[in-house]
PDB file of N, CA and C in Angstrom:
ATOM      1  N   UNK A   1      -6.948  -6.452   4.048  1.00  0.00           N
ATOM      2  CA  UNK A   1      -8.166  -6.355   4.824  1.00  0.00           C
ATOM      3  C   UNK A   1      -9.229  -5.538   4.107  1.00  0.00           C
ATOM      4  N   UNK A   2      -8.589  -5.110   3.157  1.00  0.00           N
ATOM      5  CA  UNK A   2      -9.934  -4.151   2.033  1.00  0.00           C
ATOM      6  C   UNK A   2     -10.796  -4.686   1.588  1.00  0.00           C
ATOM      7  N   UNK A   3     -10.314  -5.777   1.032  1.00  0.00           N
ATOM      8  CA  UNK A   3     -10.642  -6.721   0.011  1.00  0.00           C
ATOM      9  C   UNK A   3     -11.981  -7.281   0.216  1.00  0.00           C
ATOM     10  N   UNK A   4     -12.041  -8.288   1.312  1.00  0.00           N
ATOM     11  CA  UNK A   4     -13.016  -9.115   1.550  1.00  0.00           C
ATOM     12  C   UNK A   4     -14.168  -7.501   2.214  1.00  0.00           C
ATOM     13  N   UNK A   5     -13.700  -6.704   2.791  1.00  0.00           N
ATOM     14  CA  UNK A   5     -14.969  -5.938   3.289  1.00  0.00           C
ATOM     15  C   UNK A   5     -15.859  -5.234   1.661  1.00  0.00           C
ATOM     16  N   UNK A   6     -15.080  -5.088   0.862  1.00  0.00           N
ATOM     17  CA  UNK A   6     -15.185  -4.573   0.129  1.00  0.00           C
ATOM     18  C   UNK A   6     -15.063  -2.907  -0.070  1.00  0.00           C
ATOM     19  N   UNK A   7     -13.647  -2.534   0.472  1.00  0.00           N
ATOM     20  CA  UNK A   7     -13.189  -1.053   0.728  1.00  0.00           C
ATOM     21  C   UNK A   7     -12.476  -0.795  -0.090  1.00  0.00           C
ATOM     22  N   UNK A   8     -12.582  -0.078  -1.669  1.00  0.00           N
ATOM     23  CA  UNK A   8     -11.702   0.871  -2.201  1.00  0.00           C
ATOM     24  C   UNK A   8     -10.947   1.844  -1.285  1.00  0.00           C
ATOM     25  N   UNK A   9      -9.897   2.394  -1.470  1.00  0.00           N
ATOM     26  CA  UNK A   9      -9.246   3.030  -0.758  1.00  0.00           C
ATOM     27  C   UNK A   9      -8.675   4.020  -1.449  1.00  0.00           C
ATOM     28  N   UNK A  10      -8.765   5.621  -1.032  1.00  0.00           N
ATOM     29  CA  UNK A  10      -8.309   7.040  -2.064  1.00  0.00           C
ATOM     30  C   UNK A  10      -7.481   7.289  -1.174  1.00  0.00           C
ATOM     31  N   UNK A  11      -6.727   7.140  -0.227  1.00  0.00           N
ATOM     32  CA  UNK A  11      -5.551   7.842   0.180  1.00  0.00           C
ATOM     33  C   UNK A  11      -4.763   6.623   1.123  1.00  0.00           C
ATOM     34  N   UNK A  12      -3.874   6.667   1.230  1.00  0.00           N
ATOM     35  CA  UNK A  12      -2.174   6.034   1.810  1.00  0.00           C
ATOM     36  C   UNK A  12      -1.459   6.993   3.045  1.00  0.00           C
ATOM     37  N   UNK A  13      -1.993   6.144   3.683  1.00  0.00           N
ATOM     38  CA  UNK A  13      -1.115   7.191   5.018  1.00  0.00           C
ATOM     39  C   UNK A  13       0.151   6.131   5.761  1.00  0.00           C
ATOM     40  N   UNK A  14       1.309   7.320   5.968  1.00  0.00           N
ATOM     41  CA  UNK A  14       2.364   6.772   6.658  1.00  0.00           C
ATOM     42  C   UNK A  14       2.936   7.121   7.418  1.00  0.00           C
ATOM     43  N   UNK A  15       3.217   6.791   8.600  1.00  0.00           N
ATOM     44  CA  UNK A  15       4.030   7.468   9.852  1.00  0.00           C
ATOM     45  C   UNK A  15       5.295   7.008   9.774  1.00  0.00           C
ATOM     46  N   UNK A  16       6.116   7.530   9.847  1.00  0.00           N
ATOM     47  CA  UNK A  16       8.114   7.050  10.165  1.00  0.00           C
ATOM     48  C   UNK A  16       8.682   7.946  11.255  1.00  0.00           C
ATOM     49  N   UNK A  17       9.231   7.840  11.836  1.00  0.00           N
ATOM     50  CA  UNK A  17       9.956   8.097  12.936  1.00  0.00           C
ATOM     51  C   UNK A  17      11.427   7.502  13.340  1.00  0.00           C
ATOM     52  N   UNK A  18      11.744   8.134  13.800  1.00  0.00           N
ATOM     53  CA  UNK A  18      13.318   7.541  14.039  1.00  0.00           C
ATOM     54  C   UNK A  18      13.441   7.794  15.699  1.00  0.00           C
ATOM     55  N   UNK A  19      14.206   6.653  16.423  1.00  0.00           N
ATOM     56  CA  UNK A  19      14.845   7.035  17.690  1.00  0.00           C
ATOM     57  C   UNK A  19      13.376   7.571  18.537  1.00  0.00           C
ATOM     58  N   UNK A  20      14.031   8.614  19.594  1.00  0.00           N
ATOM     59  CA  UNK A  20      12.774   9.253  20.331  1.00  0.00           C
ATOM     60  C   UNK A  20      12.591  10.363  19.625  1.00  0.00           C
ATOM     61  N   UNK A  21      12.331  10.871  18.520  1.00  0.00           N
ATOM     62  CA  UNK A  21      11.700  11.992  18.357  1.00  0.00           C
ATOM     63  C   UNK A  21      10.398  11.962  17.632  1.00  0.00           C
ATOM     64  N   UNK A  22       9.603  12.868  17.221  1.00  0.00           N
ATOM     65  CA  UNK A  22       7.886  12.365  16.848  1.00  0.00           C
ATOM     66  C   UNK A  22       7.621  11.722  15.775  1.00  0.00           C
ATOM     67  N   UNK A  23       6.923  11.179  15.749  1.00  0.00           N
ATOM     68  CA  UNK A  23       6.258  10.583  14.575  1.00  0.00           C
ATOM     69  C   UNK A  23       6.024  11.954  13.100  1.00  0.00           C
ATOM     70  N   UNK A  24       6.351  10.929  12.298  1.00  0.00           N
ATOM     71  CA  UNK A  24       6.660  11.922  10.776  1.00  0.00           C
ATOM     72  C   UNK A  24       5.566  11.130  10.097  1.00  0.00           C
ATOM     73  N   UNK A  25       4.358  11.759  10.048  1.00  0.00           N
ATOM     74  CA  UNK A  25       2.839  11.366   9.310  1.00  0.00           C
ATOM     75  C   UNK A  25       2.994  12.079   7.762  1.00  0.00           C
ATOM     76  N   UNK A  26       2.483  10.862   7.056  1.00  0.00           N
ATOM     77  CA  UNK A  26       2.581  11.924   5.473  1.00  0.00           C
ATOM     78  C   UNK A  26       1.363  11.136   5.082  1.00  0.00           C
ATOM     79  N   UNK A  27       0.868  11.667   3.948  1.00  0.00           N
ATOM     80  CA  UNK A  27      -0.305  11.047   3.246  1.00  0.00           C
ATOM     81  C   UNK A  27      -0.567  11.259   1.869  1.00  0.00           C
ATOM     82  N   UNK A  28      -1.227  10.259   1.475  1.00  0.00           N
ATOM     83  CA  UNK A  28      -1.004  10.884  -0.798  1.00  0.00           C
ATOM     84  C   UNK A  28      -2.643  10.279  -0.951  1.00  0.00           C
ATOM     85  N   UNK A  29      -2.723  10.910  -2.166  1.00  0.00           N
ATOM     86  CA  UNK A  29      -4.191  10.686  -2.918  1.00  0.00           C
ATOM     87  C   UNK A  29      -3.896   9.489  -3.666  1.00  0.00           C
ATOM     88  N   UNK A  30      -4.585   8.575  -3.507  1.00  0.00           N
ATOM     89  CA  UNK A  30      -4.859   7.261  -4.907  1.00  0.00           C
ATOM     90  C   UNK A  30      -5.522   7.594  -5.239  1.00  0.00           C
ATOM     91  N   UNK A  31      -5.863   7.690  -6.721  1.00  0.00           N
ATOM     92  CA  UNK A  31      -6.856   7.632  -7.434  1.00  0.00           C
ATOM     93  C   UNK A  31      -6.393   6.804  -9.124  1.00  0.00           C
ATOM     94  N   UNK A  32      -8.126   5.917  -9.328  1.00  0.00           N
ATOM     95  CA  UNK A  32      -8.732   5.941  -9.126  1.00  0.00           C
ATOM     96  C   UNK A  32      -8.908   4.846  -7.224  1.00  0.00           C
ATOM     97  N   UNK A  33      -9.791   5.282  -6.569  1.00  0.00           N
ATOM     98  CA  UNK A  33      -9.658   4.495  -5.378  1.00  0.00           C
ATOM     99  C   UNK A  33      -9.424   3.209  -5.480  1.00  0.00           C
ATOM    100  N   UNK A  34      -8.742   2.546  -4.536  1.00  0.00           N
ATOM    101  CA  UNK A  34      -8.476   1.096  -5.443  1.00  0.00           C
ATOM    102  C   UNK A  34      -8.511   0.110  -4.015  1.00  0.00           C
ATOM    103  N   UNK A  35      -8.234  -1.286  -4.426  1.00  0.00           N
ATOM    104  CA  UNK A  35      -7.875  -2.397  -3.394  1.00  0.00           C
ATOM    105  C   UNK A  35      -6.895  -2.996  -3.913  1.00  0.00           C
ATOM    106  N   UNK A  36      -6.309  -2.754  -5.141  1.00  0.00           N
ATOM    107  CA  UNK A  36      -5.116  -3.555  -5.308  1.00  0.00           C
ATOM    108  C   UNK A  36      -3.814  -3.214  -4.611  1.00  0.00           C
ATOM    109  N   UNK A  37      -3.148  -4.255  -3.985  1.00  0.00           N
ATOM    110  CA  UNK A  37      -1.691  -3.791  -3.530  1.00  0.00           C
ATOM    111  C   UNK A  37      -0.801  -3.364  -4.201  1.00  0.00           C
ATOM    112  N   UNK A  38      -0.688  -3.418  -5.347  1.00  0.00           N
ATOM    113  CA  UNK A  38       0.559  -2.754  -6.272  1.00  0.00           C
ATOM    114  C   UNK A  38       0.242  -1.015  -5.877  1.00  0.00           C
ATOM    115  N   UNK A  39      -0.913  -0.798  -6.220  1.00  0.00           N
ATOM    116  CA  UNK A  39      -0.993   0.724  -6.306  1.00  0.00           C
ATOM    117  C   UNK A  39      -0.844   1.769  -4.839  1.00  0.00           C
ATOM    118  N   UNK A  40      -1.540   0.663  -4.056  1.00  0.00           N
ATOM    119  CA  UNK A  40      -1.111   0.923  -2.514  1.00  0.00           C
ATOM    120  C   UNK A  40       0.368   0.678  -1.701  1.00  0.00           C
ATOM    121  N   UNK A  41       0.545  -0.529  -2.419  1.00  0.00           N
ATOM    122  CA  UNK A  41       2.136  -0.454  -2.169  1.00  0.00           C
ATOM    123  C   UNK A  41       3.337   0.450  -2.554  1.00  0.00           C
ATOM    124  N   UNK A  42       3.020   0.958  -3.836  1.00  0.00           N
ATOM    125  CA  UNK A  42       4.000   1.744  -4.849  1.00  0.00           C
ATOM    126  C   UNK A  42       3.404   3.516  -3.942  1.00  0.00           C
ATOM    127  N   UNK A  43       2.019   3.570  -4.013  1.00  0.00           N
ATOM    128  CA  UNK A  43       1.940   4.975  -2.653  1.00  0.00           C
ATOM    129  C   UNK A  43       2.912   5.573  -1.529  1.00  0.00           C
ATOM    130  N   UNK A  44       2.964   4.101  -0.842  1.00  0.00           N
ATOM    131  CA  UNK A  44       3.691   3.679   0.805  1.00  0.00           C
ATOM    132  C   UNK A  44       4.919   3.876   0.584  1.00  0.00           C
ATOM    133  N   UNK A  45       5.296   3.383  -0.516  1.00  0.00           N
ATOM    134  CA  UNK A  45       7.060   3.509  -0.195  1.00  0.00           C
ATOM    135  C   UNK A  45       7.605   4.596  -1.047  1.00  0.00           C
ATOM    136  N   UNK A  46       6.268   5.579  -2.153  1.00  0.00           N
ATOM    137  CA  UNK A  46       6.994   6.554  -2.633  1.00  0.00           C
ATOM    138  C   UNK A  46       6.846   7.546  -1.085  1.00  0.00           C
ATOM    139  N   UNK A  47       5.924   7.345   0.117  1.00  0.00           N
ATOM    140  CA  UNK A  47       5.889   8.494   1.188  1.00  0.00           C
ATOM    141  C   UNK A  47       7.157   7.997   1.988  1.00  0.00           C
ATOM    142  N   UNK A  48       7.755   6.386   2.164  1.00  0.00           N
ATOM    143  CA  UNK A  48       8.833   6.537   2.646  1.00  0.00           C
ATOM    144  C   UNK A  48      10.214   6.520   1.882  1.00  0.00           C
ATOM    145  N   UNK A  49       9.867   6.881   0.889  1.00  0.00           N
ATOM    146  CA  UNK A  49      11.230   7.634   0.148  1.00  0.00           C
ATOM    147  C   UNK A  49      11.478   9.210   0.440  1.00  0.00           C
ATOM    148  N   UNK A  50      10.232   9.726   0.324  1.00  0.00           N
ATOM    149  CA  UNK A  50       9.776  11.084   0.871  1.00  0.00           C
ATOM    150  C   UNK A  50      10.816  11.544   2.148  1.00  0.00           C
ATOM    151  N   UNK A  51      10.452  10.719   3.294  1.00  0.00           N
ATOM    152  CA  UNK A  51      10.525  10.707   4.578  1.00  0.00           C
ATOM    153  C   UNK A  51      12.365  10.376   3.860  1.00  0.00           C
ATOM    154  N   UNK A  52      13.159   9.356   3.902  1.00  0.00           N
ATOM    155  CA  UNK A  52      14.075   9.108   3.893  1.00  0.00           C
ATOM    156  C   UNK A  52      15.154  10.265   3.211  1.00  0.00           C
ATOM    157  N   UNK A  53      14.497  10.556   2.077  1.00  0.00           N
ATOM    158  CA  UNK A  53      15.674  12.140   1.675  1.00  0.00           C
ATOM    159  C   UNK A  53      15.262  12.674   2.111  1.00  0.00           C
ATOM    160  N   UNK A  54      14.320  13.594   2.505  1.00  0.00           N
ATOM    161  CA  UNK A  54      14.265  14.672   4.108  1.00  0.00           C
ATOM    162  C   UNK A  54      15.151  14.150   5.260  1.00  0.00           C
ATOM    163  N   UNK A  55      15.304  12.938   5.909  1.00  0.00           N
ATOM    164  CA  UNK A  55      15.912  12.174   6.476  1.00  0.00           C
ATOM    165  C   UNK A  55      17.184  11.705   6.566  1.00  0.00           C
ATOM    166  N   UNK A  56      18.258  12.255   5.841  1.00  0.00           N
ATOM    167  CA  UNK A  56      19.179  11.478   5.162  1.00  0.00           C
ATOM    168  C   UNK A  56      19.894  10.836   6.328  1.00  0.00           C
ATOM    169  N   UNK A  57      20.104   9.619   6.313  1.00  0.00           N
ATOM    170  CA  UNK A  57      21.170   8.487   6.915  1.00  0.00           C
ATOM    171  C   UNK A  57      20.231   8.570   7.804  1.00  0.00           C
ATOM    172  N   UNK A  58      19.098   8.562   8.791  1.00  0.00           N
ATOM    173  CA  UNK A  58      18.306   8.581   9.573  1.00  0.00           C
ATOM    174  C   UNK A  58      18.014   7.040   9.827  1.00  0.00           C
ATOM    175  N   UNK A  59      18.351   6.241  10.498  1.00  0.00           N
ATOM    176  CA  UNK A  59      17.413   4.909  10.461  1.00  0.00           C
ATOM    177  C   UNK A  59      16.255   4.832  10.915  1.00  0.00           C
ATOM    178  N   UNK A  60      15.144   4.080  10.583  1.00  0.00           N
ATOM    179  CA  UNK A  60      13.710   4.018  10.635  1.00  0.00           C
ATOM    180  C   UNK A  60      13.625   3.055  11.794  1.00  0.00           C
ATOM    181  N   UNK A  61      13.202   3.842  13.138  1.00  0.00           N
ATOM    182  CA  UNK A  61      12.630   3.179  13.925  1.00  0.00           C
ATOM    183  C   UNK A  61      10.908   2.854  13.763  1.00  0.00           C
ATOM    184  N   UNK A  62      10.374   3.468  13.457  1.00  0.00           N
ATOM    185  CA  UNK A  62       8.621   3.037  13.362  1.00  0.00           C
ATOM    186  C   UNK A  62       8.348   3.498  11.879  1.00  0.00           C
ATOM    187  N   UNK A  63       7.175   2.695  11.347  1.00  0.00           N
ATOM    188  CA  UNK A  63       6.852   2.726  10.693  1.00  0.00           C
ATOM    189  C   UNK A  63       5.449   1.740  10.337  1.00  0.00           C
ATOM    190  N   UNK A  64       4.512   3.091   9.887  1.00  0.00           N
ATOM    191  CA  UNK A  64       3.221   2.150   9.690  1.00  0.00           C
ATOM    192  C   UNK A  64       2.649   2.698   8.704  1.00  0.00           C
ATOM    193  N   UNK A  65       1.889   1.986   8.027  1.00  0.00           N
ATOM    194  CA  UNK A  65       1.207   2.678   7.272  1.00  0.00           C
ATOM    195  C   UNK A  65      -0.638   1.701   6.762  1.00  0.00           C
ATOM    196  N   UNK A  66      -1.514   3.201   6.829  1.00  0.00           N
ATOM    197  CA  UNK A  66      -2.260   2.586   6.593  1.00  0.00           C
ATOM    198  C   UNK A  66      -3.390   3.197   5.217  1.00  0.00           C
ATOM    199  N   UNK A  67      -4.456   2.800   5.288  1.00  0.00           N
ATOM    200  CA  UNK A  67      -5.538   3.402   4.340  1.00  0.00           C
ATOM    201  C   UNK A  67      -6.731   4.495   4.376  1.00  0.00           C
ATOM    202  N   UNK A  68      -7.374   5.330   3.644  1.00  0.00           N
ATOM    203  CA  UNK A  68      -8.096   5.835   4.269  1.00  0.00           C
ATOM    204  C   UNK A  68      -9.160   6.226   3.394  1.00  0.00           C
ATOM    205  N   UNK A  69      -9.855   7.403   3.314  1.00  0.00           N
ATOM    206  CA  UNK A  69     -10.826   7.872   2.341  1.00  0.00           C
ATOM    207  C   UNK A  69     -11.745   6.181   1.425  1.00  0.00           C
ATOM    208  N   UNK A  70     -12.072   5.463   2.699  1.00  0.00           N
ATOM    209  CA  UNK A  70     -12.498   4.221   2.188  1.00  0.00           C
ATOM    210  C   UNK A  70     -13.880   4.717   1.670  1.00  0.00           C
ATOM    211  N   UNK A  71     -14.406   4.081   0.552  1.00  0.00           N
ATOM    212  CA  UNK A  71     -15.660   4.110  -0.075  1.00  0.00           C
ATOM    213  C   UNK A  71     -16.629   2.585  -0.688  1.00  0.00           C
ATOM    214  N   UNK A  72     -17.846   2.445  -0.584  1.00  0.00           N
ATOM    215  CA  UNK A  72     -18.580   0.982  -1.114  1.00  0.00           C
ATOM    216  C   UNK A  72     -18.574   1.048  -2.495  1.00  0.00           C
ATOM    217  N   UNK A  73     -18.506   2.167  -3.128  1.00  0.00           N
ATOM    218  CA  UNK A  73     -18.751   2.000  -4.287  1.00  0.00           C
ATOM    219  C   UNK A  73     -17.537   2.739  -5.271  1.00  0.00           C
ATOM    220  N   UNK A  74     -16.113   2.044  -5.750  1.00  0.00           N
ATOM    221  CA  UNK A  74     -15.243   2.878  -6.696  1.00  0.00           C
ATOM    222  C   UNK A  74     -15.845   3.667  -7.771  1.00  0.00           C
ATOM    223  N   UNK A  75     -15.096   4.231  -7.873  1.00  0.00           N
ATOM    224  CA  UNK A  75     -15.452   5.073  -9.565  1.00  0.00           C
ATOM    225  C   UNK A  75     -14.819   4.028 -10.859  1.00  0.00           C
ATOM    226  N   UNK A  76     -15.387   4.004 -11.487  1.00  0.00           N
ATOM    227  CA  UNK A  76     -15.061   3.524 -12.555  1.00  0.00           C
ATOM    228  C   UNK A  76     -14.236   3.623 -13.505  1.00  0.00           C
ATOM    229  N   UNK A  77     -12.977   2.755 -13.968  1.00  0.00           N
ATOM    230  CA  UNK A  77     -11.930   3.875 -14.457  1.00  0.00           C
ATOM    231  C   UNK A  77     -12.115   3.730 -16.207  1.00  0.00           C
ATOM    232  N   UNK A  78     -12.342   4.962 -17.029  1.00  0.00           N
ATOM    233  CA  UNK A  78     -13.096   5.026 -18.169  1.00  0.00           C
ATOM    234  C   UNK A  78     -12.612   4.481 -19.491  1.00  0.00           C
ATOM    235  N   UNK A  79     -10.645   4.328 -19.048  1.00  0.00           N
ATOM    236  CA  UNK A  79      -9.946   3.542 -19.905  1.00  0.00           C
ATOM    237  C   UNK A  79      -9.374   2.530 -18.901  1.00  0.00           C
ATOM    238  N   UNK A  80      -9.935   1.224 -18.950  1.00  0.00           N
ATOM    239  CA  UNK A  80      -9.090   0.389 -18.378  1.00  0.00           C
ATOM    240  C   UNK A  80      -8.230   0.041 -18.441  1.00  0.00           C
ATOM    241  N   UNK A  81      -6.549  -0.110 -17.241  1.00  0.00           N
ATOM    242  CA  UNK A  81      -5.349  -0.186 -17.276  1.00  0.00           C
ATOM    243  C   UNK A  81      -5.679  -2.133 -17.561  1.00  0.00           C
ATOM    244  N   UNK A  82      -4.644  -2.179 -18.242  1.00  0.00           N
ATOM    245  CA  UNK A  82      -4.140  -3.666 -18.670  1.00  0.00           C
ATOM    246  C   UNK A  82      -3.537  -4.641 -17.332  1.00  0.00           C
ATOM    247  N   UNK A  83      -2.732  -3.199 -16.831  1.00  0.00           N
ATOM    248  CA  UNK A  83      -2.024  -3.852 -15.542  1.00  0.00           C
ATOM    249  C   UNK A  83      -3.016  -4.149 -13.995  1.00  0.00           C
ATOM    250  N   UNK A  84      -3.903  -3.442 -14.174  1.00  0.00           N
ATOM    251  CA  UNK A  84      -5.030  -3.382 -12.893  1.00  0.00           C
ATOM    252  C   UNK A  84      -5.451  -4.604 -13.027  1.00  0.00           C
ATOM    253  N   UNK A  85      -5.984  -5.288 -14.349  1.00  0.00           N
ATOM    254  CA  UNK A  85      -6.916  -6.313 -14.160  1.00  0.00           C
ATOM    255  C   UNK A  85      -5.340  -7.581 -13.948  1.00  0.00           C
ATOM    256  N   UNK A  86      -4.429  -7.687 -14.497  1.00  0.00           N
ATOM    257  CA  UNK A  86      -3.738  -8.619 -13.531  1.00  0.00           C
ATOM    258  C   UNK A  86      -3.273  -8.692 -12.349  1.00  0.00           C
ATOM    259  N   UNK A  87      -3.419  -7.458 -11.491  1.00  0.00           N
ATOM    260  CA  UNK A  87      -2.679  -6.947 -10.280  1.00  0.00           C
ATOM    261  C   UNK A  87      -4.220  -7.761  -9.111  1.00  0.00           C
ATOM    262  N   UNK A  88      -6.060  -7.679  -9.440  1.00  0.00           N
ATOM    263  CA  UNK A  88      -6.879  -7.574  -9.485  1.00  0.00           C
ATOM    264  C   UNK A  88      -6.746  -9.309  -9.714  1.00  0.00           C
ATOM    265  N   UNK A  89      -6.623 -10.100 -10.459  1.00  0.00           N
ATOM    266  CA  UNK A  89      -6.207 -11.544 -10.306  1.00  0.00           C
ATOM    267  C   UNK A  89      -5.140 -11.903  -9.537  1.00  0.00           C
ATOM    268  N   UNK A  90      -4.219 -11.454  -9.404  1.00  0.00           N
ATOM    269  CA  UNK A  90      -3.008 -11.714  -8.431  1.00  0.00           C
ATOM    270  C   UNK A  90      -3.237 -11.886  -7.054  1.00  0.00           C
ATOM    271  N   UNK A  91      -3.947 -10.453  -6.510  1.00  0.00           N
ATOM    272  CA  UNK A  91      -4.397 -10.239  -5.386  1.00  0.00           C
ATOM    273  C   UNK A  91      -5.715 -11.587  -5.114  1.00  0.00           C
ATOM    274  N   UNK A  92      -6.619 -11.618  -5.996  1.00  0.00           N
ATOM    275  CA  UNK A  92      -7.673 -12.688  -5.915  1.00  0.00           C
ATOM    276  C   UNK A  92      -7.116 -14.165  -5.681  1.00  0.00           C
ATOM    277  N   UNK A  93      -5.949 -14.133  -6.344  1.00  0.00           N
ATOM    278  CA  UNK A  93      -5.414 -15.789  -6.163  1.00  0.00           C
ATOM    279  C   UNK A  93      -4.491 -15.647  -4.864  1.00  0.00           C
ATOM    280  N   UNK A  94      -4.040 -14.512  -4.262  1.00  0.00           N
ATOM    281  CA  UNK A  94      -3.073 -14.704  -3.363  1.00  0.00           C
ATOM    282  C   UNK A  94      -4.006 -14.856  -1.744  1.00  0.00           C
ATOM    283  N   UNK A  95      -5.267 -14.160  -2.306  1.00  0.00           N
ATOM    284  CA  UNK A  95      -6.376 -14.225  -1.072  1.00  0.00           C
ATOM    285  C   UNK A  95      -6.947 -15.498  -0.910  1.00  0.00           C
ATOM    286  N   UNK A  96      -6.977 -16.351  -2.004  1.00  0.00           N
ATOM    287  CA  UNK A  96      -7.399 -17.335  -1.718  1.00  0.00           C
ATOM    288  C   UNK A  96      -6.643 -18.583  -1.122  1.00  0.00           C
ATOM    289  N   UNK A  97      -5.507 -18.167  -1.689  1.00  0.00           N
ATOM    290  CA  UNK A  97      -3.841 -19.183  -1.007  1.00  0.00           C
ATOM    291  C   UNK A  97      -4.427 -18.988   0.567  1.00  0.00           C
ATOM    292  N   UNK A  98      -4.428 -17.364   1.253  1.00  0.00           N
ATOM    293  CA  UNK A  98      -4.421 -17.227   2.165  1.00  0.00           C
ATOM    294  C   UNK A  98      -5.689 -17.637   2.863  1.00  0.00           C
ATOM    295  N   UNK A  99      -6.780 -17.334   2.632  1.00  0.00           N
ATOM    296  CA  UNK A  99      -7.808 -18.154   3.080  1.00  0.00           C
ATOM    297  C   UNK A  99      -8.181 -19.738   3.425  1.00  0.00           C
ATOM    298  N   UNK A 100      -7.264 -20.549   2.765  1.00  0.00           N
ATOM    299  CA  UNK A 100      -7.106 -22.047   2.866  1.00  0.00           C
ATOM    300  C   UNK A 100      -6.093 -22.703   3.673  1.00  0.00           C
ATOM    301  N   UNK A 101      -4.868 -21.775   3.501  1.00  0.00           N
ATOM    302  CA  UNK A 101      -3.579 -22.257   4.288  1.00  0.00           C
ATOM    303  C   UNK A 101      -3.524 -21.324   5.257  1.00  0.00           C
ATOM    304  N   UNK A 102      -3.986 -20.233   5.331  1.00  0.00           N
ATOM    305  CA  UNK A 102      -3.416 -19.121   6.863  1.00  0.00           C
ATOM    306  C   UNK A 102      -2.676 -17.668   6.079  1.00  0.00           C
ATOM    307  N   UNK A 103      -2.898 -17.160   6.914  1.00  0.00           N
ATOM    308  CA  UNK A 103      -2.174 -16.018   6.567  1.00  0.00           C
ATOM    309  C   UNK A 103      -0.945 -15.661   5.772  1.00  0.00           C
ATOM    310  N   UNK A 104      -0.112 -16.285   6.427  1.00  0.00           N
ATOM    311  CA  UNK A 104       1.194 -16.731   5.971  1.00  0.00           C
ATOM    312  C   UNK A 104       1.755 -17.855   5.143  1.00  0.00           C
ATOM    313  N   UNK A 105       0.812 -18.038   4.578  1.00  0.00           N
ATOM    314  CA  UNK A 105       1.070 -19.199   3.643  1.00  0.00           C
ATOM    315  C   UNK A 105       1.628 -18.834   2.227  1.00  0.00           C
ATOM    316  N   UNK A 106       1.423 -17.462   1.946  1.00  0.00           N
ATOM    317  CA  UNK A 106       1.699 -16.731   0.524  1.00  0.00           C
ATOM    318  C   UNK A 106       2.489 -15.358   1.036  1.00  0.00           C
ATOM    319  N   UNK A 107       3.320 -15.226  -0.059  1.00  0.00           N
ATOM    320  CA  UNK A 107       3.359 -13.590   0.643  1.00  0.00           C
ATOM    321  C   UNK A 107       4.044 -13.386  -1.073  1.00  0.00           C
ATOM    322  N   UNK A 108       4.375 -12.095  -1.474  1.00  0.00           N
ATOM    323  CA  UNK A 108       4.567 -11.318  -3.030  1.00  0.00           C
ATOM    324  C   UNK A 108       5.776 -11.226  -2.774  1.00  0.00           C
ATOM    325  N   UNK A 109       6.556 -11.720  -4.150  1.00  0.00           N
ATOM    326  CA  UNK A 109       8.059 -11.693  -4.323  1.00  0.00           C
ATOM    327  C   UNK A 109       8.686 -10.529  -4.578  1.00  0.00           C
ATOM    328  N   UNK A 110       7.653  -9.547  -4.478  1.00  0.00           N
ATOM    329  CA  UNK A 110       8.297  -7.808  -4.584  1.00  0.00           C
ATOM    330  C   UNK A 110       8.643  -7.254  -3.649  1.00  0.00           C
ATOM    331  N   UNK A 111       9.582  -6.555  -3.713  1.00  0.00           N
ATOM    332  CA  UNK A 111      10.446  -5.888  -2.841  1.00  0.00           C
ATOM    333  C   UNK A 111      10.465  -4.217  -3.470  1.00  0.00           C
ATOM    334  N   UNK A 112      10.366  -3.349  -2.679  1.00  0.00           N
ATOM    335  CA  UNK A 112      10.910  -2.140  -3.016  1.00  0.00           C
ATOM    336  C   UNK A 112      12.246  -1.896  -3.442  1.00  0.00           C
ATOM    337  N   UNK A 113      12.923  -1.220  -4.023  1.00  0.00           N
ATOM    338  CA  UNK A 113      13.699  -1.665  -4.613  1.00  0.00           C
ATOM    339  C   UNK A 113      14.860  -0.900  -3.414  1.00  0.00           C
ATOM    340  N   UNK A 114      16.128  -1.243  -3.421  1.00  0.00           N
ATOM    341  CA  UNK A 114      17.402  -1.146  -2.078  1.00  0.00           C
ATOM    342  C   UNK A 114      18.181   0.435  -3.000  1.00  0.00           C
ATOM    343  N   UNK A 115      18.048   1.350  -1.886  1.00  0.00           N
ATOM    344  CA  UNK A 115      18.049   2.594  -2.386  1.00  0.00           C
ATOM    345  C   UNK A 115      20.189   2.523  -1.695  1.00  0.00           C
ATOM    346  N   UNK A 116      20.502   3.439  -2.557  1.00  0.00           N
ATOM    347  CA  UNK A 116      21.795   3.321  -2.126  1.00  0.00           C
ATOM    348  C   UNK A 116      21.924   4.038  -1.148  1.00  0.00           C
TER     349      UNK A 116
END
């Protein structure tokens, strides 16, 4: 939903919780601010790795996570990563899958990886 508004995004926020007890909010800095999902994705699940060894054997009843410190205009990053500008086509071709067929017409063959 960044994407098309045109929202860089500098921070990753995540709530986890287990069972009835409160919500466990954490949050991290991206930088440089970004819209690609790799960098937002790899954020999210280093805060619920976070949460999970504080947590140990805990199962995850809730969990959300969202974006924040949105800005119109990124900073510019002064050595460009190799990997941004394909992550930056990926995302562009997977938006457009989704724009023609529906939402659910595409989804990324990455997985976080299955923690023992």
């Amino acid at each position: 939903r960044l994407r098309p508004r045109g929202w860089p995004a500098g921070r990753v926020m995540a709530k986890t919780g287990r069972g009835a007890s409160r919500p466990y909010p954490r949050q991290c800095v991206v930088r440089p601010a970004t819209q690609e999902t790799q960098p937002l994705a790899r954020a999210a699940i280093r805060l619920l790795d976070e949460w999970l060894d504080a947590q140990a054997g805990a199962g995850v009843r809730l969990l959300g996570v969202g974006a924040g410190d949105l800005t119109k205009a990124p900073q510019l990053d002064l050595f460009g990563v190799p990997e941004s500008a394909r992550n930056r086509k990926l995302d562009a071709a997977i938006d457009g899958i989704r724009a023609r067929f529906g939402a659910h017409a595409v989804a990324r063959g990455t997985m976080p990886p299955r923690r023992a």
